[in-house]
N, C-alpha and C. Protein backbone atom coordinates (compact mmCIF):
# COMPACT_ATOMS: atom_id res chain seq x y z
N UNK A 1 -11.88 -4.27 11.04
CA UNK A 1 -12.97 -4.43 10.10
C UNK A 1 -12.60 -5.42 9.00
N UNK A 2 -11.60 -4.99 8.82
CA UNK A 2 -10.85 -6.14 7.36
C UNK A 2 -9.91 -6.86 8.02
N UNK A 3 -10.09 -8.47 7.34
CA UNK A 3 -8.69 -9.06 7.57
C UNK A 3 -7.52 -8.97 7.20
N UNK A 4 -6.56 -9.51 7.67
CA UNK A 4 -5.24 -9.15 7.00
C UNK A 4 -5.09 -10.77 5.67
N UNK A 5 -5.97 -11.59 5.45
CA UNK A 5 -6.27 -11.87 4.50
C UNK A 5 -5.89 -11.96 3.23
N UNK A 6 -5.21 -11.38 2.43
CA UNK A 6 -4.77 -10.79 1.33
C UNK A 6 -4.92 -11.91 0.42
N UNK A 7 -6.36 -12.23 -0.23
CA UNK A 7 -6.52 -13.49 -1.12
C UNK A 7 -7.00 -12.81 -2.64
N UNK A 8 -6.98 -11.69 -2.62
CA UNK A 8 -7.50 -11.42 -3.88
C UNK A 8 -6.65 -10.05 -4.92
N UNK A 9 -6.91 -10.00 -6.18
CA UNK A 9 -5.61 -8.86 -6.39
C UNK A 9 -6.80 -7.66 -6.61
N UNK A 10 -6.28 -6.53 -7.29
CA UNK A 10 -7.01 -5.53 -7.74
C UNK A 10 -6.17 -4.74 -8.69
N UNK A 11 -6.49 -4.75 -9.96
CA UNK A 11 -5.32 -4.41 -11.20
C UNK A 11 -6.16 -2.85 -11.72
N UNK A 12 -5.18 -2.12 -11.86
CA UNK A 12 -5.55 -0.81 -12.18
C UNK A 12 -4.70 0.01 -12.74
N UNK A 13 -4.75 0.30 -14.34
CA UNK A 13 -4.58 0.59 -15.61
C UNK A 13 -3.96 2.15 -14.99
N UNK A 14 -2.79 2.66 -15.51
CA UNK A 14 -2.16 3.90 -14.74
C UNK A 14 -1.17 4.37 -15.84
N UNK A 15 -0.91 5.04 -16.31
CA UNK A 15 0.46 5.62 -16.84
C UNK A 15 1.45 5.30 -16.87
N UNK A 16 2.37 4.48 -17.34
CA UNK A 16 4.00 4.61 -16.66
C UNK A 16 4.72 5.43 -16.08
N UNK A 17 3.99 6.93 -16.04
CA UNK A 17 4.96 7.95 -15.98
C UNK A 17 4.44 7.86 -14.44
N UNK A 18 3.16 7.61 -13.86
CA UNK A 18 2.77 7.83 -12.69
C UNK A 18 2.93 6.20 -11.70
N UNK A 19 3.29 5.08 -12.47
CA UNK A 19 3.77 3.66 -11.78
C UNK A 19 4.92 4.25 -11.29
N UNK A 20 5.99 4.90 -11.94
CA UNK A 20 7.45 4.96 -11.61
C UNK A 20 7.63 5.64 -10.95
N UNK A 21 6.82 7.01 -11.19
CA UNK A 21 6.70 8.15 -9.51
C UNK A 21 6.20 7.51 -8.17
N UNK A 22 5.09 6.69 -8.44
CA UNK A 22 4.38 6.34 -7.24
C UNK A 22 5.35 4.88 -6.60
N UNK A 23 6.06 4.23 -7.78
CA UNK A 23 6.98 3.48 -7.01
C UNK A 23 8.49 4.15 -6.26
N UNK A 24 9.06 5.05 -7.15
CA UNK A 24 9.82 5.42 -6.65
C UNK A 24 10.07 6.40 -5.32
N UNK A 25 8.49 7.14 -5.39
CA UNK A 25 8.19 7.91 -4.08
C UNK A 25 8.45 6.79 -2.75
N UNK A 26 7.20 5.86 -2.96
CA UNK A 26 7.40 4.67 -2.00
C UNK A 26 8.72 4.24 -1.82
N UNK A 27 9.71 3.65 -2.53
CA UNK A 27 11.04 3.41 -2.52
C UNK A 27 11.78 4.39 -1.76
N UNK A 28 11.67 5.66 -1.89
CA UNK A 28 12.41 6.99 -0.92
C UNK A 28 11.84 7.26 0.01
N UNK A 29 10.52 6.75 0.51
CA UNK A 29 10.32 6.91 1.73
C UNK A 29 10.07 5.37 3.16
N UNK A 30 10.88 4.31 1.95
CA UNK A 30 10.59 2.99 2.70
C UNK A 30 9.08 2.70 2.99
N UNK A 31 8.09 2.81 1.96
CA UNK A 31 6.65 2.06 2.15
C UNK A 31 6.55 1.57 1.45
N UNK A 32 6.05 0.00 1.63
CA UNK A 32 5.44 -0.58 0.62
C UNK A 32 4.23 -0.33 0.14
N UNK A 33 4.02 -0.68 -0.76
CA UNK A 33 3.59 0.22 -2.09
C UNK A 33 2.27 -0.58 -2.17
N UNK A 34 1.94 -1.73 -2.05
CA UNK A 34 1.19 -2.38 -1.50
C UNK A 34 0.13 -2.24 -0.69
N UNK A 35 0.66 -2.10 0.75
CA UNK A 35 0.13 -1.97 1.91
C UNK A 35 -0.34 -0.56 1.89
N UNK A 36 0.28 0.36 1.31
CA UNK A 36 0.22 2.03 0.90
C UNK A 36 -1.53 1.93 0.25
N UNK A 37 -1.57 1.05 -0.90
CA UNK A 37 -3.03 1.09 -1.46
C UNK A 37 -3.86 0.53 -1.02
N UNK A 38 -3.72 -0.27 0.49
CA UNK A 38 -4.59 -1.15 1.25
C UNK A 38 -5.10 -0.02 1.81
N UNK A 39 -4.09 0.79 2.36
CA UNK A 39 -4.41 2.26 3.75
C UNK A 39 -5.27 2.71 3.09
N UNK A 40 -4.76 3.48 1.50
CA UNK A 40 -5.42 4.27 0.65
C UNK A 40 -7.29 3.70 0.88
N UNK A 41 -7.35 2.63 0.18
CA UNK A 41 -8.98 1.85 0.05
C UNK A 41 -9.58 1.97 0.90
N UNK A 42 -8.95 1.18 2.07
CA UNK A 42 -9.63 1.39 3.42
C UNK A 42 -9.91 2.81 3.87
N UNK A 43 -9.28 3.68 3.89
CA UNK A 43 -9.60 5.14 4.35
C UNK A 43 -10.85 5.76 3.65
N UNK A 44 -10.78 5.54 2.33
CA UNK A 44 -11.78 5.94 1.43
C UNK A 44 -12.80 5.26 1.47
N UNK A 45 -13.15 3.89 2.12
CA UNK A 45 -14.44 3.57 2.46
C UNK A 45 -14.61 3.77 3.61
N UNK A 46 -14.10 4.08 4.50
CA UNK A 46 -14.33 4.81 5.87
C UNK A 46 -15.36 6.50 5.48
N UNK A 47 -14.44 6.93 4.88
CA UNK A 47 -14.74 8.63 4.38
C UNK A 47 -16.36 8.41 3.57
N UNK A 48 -16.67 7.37 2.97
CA UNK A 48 -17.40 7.12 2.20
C UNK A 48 -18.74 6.77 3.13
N UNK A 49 -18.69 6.36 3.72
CA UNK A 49 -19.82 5.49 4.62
C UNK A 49 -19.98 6.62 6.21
N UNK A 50 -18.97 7.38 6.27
CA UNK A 50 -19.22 8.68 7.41
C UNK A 50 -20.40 9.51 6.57
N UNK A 51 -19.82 9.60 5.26
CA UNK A 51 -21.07 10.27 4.49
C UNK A 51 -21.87 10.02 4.08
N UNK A 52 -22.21 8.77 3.93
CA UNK A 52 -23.41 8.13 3.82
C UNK A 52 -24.42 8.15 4.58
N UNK A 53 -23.71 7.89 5.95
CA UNK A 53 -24.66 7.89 7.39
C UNK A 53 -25.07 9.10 7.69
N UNK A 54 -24.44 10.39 7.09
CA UNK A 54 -24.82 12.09 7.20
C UNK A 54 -26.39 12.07 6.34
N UNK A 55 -26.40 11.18 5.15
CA UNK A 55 -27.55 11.98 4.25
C UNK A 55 -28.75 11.00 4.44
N UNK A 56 -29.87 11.55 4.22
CA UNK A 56 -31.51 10.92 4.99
C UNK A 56 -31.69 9.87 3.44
N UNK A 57 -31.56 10.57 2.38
CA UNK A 57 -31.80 9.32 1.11
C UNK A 57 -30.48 9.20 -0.03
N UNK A 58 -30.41 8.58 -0.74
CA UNK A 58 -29.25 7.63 -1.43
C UNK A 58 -29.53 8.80 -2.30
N UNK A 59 -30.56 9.45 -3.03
CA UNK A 59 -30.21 10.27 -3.83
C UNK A 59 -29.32 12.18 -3.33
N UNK A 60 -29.56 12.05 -2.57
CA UNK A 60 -28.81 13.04 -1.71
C UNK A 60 -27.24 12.88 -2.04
N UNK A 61 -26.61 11.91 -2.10
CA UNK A 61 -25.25 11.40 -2.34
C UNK A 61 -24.63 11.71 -3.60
């Protein structure tokens, strides 16, 4: 569905206390951290649009 593309960024305002967990988790389990929030997005507009196609009008949502 998506290209592998990667031309654009997406910056998102977080805690330090939760950058250093969420990097260091990634770091102990060898994922990039990156590609980790590509999966993340993509899954969640998958999940998003299964439920969309469930309800008859937009206000239902």
């Amino acid at each position: 569905m998506y290209d592998n593309d990667k031309d654009t960024v997406i910056r998102v305002r977080v805690p330090q206390r939760l950058k250093d967990d969420f990097q260091m988790l990634c770091k102990h389990k060898a994922i990039n951290s990156s590609e980790l929030l590509r999966q993340l997005i993509t899954q969640w507009i998958h999940e998003q649009q299964d439920t969309t196609i469930t309800h008859k009008r937009s206000s239902d949502i």
